[in-house]
PDB file of N, CA and C in Angstrom:
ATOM      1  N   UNK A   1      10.069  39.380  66.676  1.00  0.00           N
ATOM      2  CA  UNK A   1      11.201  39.612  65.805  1.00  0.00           C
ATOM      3  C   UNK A   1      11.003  40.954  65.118  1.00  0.00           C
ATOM      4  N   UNK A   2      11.942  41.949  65.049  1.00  0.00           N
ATOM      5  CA  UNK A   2      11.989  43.203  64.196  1.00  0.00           C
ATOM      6  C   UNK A   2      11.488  42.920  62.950  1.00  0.00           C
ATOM      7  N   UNK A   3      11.314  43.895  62.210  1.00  0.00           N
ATOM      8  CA  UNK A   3      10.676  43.993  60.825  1.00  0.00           C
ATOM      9  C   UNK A   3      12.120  43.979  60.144  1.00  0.00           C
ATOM     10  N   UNK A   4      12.296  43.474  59.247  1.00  0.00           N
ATOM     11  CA  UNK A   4      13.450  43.663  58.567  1.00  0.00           C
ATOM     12  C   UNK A   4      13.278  44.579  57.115  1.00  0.00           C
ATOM     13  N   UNK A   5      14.205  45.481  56.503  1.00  0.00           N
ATOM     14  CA  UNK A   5      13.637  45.524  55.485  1.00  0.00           C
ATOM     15  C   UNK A   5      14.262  45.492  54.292  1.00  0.00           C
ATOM     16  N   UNK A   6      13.601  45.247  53.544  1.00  0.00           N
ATOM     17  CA  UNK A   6      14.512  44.448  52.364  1.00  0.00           C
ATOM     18  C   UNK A   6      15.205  45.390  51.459  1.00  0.00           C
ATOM     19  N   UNK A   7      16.145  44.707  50.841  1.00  0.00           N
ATOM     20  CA  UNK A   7      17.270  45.220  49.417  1.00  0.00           C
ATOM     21  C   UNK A   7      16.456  45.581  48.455  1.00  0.00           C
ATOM     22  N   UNK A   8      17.426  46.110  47.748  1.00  0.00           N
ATOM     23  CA  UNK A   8      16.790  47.674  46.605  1.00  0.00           C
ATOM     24  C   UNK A   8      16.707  46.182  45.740  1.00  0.00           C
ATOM     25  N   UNK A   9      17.251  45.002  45.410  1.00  0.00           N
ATOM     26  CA  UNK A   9      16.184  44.232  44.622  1.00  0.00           C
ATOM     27  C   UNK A   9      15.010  43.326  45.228  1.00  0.00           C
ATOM     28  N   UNK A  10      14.684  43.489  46.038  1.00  0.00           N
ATOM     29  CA  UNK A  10      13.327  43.114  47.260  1.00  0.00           C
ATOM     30  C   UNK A  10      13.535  41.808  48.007  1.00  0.00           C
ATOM     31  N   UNK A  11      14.893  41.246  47.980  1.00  0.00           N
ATOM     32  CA  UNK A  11      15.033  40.304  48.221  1.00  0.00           C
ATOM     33  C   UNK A  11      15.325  40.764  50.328  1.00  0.00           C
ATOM     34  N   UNK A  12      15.069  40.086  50.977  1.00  0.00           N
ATOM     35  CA  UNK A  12      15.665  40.528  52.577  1.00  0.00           C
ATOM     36  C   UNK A  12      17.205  39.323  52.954  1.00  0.00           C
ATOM     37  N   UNK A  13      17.639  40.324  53.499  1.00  0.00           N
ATOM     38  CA  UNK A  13      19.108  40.515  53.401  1.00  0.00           C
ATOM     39  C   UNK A  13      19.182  38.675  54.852  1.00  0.00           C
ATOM     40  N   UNK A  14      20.191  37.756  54.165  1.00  0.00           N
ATOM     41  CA  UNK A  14      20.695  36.814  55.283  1.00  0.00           C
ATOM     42  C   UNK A  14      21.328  37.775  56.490  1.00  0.00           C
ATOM     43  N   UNK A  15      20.001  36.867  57.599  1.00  0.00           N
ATOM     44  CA  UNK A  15      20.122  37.438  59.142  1.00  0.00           C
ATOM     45  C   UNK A  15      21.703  36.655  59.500  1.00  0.00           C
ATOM     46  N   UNK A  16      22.357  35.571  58.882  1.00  0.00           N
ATOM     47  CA  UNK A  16      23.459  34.982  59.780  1.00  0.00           C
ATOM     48  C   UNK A  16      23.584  34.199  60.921  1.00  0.00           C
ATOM     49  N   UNK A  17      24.246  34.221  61.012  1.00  0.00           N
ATOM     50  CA  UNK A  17      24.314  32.868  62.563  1.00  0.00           C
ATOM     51  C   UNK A  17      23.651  33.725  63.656  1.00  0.00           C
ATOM     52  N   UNK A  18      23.332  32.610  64.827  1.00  0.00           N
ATOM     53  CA  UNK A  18      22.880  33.397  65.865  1.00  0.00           C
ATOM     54  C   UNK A  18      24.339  33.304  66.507  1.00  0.00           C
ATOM     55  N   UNK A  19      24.507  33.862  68.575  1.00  0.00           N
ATOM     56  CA  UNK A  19      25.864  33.388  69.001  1.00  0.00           C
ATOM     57  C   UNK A  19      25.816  32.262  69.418  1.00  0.00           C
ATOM     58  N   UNK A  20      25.025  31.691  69.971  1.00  0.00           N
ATOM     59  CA  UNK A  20      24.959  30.127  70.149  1.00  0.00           C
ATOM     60  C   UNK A  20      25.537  29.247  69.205  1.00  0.00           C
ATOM     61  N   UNK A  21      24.632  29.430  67.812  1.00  0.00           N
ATOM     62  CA  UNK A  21      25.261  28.674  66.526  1.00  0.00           C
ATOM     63  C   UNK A  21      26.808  29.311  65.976  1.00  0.00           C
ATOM     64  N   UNK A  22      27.257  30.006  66.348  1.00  0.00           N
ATOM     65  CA  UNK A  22      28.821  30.648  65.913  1.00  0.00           C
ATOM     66  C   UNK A  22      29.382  30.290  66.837  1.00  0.00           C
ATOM     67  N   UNK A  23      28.790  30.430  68.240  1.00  0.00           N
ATOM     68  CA  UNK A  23      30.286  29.953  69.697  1.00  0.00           C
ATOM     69  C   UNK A  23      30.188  27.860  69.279  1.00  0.00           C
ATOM     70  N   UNK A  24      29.072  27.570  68.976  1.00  0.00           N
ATOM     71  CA  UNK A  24      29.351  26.133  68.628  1.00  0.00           C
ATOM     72  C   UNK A  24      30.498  25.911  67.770  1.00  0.00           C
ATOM     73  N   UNK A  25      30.423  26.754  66.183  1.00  0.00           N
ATOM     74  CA  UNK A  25      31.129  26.582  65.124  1.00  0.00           C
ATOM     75  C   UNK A  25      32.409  26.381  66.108  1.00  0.00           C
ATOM     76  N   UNK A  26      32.693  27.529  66.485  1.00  0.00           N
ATOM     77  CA  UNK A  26      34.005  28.135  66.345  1.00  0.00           C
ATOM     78  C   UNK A  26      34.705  27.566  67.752  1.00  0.00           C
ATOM     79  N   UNK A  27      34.101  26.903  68.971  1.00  0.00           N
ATOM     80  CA  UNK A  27      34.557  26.798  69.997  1.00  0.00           C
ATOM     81  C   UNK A  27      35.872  25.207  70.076  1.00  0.00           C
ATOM     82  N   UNK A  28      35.045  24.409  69.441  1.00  0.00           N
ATOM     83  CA  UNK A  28      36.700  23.594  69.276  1.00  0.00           C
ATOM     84  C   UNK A  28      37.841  24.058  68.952  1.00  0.00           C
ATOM     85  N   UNK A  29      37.950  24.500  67.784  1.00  0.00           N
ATOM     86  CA  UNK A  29      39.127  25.763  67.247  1.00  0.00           C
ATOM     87  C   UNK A  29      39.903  26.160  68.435  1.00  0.00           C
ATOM     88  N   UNK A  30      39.522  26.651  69.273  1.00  0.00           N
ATOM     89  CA  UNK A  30      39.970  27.209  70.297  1.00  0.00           C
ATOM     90  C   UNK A  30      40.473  26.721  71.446  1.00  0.00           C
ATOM     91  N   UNK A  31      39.531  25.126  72.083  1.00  0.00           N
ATOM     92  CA  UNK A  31      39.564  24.299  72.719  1.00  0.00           C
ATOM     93  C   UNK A  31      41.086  24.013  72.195  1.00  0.00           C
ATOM     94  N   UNK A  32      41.256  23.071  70.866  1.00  0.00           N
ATOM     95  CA  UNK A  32      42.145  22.674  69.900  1.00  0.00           C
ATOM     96  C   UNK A  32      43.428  23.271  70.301  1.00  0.00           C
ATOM     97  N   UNK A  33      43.743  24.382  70.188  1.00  0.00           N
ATOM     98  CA  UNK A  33      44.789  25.581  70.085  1.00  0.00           C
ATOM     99  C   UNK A  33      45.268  25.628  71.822  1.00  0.00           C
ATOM    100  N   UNK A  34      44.379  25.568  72.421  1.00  0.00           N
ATOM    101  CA  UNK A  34      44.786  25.779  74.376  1.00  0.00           C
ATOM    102  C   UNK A  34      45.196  24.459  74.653  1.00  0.00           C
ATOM    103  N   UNK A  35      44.641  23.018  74.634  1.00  0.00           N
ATOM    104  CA  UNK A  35      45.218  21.721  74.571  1.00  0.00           C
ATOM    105  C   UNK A  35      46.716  22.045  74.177  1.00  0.00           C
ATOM    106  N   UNK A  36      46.902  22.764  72.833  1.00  0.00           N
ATOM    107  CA  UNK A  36      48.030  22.450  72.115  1.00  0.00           C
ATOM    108  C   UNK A  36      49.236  22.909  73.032  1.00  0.00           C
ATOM    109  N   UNK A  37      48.626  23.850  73.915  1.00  0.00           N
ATOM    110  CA  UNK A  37      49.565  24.584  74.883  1.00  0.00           C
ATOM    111  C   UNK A  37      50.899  25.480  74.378  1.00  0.00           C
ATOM    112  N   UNK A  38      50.823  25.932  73.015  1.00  0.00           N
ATOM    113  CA  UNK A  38      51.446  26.913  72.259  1.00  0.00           C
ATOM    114  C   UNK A  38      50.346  28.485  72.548  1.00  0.00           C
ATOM    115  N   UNK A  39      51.221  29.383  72.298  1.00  0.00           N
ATOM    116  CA  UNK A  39      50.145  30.623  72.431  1.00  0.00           C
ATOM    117  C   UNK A  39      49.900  31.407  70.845  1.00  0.00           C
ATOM    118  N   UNK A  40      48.851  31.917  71.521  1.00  0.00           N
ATOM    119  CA  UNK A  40      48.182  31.830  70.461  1.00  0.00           C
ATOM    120  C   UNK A  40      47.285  33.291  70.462  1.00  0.00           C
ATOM    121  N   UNK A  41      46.852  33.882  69.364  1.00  0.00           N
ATOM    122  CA  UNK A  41      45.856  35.134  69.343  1.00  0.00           C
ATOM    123  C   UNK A  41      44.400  34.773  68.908  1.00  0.00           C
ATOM    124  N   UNK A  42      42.965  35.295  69.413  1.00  0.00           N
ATOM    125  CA  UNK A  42      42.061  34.797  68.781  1.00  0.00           C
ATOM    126  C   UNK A  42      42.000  35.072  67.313  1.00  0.00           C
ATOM    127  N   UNK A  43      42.725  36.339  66.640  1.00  0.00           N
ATOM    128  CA  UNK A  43      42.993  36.430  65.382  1.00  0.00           C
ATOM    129  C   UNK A  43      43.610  35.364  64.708  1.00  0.00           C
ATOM    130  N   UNK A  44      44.544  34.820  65.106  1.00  0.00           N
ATOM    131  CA  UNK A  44      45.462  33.646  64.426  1.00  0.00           C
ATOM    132  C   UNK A  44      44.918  32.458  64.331  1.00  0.00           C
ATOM    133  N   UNK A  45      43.716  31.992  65.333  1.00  0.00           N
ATOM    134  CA  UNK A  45      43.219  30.919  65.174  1.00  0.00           C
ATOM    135  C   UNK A  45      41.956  30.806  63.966  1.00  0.00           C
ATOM    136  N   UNK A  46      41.158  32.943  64.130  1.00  0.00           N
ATOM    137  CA  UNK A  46      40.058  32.927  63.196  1.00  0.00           C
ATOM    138  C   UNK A  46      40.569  32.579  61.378  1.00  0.00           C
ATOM    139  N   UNK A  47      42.109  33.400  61.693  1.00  0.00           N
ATOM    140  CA  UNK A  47      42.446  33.373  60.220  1.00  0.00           C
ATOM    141  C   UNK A  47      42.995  31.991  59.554  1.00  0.00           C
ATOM    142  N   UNK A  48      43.829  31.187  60.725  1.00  0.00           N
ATOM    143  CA  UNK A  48      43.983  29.925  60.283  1.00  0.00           C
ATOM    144  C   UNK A  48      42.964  28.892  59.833  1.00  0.00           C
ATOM    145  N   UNK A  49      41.744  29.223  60.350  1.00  0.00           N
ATOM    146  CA  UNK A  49      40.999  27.932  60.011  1.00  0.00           C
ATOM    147  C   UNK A  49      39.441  28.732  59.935  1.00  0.00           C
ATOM    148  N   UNK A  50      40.094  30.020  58.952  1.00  0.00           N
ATOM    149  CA  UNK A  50      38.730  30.700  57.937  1.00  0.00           C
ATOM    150  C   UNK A  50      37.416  30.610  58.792  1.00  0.00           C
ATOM    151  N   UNK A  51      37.976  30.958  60.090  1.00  0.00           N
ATOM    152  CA  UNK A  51      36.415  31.510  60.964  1.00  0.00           C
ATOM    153  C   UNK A  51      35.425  32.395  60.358  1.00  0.00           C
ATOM    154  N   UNK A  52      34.268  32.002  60.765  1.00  0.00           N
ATOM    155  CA  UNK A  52      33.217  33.417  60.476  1.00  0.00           C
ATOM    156  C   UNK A  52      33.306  34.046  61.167  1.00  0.00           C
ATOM    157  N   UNK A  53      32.842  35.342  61.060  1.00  0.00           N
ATOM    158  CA  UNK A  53      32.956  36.700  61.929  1.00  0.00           C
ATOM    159  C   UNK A  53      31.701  36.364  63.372  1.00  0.00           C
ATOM    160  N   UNK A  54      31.614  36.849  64.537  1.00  0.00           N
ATOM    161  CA  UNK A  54      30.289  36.427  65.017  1.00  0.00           C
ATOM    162  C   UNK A  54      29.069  37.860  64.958  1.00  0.00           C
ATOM    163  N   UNK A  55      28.330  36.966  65.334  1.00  0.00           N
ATOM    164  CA  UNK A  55      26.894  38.359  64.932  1.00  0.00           C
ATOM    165  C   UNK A  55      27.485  39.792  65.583  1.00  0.00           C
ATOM    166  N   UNK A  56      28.258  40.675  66.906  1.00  0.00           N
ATOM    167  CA  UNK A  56      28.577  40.981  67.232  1.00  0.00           C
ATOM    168  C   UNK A  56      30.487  41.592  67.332  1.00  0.00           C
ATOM    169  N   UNK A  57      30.964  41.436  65.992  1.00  0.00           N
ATOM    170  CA  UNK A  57      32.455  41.085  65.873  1.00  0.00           C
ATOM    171  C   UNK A  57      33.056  41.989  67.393  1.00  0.00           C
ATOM    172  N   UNK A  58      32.493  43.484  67.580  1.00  0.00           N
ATOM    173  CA  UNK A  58      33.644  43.886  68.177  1.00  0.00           C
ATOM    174  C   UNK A  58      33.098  43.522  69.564  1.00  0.00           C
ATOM    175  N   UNK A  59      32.116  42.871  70.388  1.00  0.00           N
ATOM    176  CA  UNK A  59      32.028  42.664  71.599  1.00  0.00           C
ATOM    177  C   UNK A  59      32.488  41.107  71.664  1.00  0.00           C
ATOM    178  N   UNK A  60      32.081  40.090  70.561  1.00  0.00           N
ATOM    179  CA  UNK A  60      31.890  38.156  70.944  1.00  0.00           C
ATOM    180  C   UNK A  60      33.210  37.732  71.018  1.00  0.00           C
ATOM    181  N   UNK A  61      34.372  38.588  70.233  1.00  0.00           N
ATOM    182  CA  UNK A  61      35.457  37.256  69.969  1.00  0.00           C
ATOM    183  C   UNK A  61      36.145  37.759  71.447  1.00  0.00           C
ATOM    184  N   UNK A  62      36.044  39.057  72.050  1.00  0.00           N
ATOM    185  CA  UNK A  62      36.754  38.777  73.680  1.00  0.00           C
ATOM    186  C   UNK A  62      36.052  38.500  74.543  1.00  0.00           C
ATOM    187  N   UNK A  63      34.421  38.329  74.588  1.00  0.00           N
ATOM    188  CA  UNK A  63      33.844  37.754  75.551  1.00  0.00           C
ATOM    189  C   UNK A  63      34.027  36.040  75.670  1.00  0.00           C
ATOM    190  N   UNK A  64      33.797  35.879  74.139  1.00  0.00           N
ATOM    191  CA  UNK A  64      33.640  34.402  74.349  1.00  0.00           C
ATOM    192  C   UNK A  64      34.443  33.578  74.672  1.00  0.00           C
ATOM    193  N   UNK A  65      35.716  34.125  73.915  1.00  0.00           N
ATOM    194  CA  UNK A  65      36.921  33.089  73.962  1.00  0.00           C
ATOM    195  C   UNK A  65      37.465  32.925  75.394  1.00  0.00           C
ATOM    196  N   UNK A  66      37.443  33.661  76.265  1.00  0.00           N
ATOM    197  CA  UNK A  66      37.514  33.412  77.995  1.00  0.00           C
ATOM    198  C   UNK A  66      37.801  32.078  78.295  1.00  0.00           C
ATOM    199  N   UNK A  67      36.059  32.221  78.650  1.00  0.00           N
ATOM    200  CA  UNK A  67      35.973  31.060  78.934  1.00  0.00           C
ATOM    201  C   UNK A  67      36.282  29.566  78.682  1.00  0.00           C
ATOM    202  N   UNK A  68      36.595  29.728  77.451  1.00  0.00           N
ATOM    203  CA  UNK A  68      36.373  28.404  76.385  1.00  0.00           C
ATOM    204  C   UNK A  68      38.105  27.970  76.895  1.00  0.00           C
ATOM    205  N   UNK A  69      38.872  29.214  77.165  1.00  0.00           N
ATOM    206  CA  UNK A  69      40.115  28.725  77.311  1.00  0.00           C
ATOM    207  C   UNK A  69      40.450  28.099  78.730  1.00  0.00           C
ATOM    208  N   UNK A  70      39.537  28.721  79.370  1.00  0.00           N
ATOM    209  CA  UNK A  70      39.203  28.524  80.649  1.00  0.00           C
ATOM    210  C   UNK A  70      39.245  26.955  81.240  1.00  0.00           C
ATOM    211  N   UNK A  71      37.729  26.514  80.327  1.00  0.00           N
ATOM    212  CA  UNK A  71      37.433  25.272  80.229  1.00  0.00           C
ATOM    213  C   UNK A  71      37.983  24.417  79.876  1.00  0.00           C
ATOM    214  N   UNK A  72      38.676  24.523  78.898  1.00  0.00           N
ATOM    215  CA  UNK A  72      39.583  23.731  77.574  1.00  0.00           C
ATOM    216  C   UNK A  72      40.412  22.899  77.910  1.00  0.00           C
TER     217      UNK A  72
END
């Protein structure tokens, strides 16, 4: 694991979800929304139901959601 290094009050800064633990959070949401068979944006679903961001914002929310709709 990298060295992390800590805040000007010495405390070290929350690392956050991993993507495993965020595509878990967030993957029903999505499942949920494709069932519903209305369309839909991955924005509209993060903002409706106060998603977290994932460790990666500008590569995870178009890789992940693919599939999930895929599956769903």
């Amino acid at each position: 694991m990298p060295a992390q290094q800590p805040t000007l009050d010495g405390t070290l800064p929350d690392t956050g979800l991993t993507y495993a633990e965020w595509a878990d959070l967030v993957r029903p949401y999505f499942v949920t929304a494709a069932q519903s068979g209305r369309r839909f944006t991955s924005y509209e679903i993060a903002a409706e139901n106060e998603l977290p961001e994932p460790p990666n914002a500008k590569a995870d929310w178009a890789t992940s959601c693919s599939p999930w709709l895929a599956t769903g």
